[in-house]
C-alpha atoms as a PDB file:
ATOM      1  CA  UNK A   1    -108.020  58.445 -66.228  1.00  0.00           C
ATOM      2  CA  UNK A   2    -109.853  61.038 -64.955  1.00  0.00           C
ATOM      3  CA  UNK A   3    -112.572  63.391 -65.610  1.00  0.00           C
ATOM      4  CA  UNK A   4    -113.346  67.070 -64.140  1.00  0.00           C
ATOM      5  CA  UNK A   5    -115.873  68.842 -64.878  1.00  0.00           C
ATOM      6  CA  UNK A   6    -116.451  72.388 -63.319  1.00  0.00           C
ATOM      7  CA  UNK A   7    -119.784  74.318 -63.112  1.00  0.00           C
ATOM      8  CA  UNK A   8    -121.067  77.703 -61.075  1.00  0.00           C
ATOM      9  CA  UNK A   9    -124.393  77.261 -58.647  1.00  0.00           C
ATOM     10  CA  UNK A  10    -125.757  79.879 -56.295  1.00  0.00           C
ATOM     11  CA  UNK A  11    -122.047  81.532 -55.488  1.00  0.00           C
ATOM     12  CA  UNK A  12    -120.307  78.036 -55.151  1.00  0.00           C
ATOM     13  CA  UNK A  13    -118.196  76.203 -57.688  1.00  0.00           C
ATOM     14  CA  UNK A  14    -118.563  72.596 -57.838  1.00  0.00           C
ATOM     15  CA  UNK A  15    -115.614  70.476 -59.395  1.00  0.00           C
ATOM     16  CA  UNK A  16    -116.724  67.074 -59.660  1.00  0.00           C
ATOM     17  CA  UNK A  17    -114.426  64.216 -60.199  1.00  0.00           C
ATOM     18  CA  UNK A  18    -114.432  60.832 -61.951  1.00  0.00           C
ATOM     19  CA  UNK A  19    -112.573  58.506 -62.557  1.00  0.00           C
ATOM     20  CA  UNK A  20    -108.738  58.193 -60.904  1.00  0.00           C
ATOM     21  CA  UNK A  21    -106.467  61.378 -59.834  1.00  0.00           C
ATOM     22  CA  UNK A  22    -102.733  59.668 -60.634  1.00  0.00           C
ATOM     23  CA  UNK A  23     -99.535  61.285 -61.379  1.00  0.00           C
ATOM     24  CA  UNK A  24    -100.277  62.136 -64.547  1.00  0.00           C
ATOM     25  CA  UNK A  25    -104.067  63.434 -64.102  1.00  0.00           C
ATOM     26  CA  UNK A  26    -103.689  65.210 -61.122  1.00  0.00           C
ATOM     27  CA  UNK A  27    -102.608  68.116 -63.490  1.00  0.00           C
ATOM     28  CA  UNK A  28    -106.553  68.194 -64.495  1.00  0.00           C
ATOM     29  CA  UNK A  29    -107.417  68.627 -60.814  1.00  0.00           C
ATOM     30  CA  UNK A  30    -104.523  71.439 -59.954  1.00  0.00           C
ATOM     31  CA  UNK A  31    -105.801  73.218 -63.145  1.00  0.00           C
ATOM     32  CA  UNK A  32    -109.493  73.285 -61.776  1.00  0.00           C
ATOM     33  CA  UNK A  33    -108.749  75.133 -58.522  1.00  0.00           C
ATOM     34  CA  UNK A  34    -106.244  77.013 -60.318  1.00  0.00           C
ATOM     35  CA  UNK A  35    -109.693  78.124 -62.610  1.00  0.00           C
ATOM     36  CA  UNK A  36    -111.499  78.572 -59.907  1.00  0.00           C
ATOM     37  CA  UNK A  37    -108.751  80.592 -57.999  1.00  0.00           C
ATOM     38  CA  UNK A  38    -108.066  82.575 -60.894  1.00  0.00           C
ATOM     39  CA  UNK A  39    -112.196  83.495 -61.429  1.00  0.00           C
ATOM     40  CA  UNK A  40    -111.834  84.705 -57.762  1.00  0.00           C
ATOM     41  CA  UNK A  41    -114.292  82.234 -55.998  1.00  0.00           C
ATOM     42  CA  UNK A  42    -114.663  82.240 -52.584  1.00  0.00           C
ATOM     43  CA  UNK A  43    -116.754  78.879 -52.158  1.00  0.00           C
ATOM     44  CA  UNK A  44    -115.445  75.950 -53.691  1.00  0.00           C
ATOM     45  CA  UNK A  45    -117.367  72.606 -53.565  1.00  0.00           C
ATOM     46  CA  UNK A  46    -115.332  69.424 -54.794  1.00  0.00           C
ATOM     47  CA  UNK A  47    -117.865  66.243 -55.783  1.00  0.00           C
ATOM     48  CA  UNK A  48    -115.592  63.320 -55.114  1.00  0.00           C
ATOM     49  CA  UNK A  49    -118.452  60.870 -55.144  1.00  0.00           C
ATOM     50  CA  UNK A  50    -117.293  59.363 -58.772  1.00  0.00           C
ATOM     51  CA  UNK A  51    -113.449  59.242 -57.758  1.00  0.00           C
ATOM     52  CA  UNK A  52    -112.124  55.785 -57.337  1.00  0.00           C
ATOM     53  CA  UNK A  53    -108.643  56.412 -56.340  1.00  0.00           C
ATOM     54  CA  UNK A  54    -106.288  59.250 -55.573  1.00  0.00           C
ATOM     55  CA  UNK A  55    -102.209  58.691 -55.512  1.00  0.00           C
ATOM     56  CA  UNK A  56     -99.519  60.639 -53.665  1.00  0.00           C
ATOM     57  CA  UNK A  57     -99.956  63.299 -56.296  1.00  0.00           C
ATOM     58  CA  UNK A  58    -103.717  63.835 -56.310  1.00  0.00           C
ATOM     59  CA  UNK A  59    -103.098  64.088 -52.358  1.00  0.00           C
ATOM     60  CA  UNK A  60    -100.609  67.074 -53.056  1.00  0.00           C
ATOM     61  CA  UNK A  61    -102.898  69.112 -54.803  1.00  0.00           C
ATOM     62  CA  UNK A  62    -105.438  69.619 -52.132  1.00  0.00           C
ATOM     63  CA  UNK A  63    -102.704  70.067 -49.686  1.00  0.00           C
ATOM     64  CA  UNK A  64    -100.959  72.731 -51.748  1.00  0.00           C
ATOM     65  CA  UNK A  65    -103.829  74.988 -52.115  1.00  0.00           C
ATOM     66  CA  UNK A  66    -104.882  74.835 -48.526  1.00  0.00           C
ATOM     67  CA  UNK A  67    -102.764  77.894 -48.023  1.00  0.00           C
ATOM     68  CA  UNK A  68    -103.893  79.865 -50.778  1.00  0.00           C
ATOM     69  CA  UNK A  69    -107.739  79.308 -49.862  1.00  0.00           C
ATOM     70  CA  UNK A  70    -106.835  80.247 -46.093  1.00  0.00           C
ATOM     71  CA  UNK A  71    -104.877  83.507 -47.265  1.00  0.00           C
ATOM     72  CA  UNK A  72    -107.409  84.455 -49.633  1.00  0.00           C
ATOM     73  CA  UNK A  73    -110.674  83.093 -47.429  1.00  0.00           C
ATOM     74  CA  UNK A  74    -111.862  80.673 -49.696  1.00  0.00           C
ATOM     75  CA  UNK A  75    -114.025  77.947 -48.494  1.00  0.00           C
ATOM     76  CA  UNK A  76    -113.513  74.581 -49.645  1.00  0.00           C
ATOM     77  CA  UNK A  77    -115.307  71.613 -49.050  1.00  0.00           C
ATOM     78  CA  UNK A  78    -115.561  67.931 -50.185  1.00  0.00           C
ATOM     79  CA  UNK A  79    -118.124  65.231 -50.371  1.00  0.00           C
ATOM     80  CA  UNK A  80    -118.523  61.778 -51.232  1.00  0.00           C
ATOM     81  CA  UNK A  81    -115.704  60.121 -50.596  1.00  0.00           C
ATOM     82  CA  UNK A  82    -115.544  56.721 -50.416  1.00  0.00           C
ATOM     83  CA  UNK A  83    -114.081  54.361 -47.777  1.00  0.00           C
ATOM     84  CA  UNK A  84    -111.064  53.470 -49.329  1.00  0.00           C
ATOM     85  CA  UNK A  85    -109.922  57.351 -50.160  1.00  0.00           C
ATOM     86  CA  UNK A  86    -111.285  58.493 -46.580  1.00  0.00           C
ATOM     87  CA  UNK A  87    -109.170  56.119 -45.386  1.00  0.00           C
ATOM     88  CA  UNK A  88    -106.053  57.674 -47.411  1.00  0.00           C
ATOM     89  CA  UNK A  89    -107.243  61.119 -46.199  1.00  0.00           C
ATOM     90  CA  UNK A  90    -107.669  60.281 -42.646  1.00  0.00           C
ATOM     91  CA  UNK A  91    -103.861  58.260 -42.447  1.00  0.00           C
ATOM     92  CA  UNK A  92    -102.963  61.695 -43.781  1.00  0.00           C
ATOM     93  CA  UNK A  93    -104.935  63.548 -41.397  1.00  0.00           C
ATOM     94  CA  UNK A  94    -106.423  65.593 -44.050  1.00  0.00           C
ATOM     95  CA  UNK A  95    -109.655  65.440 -42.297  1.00  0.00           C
ATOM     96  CA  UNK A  96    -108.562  67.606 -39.836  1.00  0.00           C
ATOM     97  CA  UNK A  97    -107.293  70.559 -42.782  1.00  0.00           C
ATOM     98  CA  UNK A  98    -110.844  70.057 -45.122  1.00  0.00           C
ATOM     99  CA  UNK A  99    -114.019  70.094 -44.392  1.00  0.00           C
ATOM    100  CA  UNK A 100    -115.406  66.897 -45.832  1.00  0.00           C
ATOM    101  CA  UNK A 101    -118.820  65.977 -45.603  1.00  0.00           C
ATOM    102  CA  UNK A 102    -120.822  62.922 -46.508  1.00  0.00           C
ATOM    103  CA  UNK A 103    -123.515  64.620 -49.060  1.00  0.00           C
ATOM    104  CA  UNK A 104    -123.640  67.399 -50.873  1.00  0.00           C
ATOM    105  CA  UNK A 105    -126.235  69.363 -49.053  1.00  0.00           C
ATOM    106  CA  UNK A 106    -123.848  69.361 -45.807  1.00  0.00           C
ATOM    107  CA  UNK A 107    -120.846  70.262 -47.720  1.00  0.00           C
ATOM    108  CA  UNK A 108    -123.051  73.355 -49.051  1.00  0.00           C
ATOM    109  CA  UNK A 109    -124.415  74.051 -45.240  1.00  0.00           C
ATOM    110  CA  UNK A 110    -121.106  74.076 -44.026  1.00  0.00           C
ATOM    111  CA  UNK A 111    -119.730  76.417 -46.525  1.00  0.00           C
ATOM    112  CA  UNK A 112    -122.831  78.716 -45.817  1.00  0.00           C
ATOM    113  CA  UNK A 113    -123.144  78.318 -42.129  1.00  0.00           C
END
């Protein structure tokens, strides 16, 4: 089960995660960056610092917005990730398509560099 919460700080939109993204919560995710799509935000900030695991289709939501963001110029960055999901992202090569930093003060820099 997981649980997403969304706020608004100084331009960026955070989406912070908790919990596990599986098949059947990744829905919650894919409906935050729809919101945040939708409210036509150009910085988006995802807090994976409280997310214990991610499946296939947790996986497939980041990937299928990375399009969008790059058509539309949105910035999107993660932080906190923990070894075992880095390690999923990285066999993916995800690192190379995100920007993921380790706090949340570099993911802001980066967006704002």
């Amino acid at each position: 089960m997981a649980e997403i919460n969304t706020e608004n700080n100084d331009g960026i939109h955070f989406i912070t995660v908790n919990g596990d993204i599986d098949a059947g919560s990744s829905i919650y995710l894919d409906n935050a960056f729809k919101e945040a799509l939708g409210d036509g935000e150009k910085k988006i900030i995802a807090d994976l610092s409280g997310l214990d695991y991610i499946s296939s289709a947790g996986l497939g939501v980041f990937i299928s917005h990375l399009d969008e963001f790059k058509l539309q110029n949105i910035e999107l960055a993660l932080f906190g990730i923990n070894d075992s999901v880095k390690q999923v992202f990285d066999i993916l090569g995800l690192e190379k398509l995100l920007t993921i930093e380790e706090t949340k003060e570099a993911a802001i820099k980066a967006l704002n560099d």
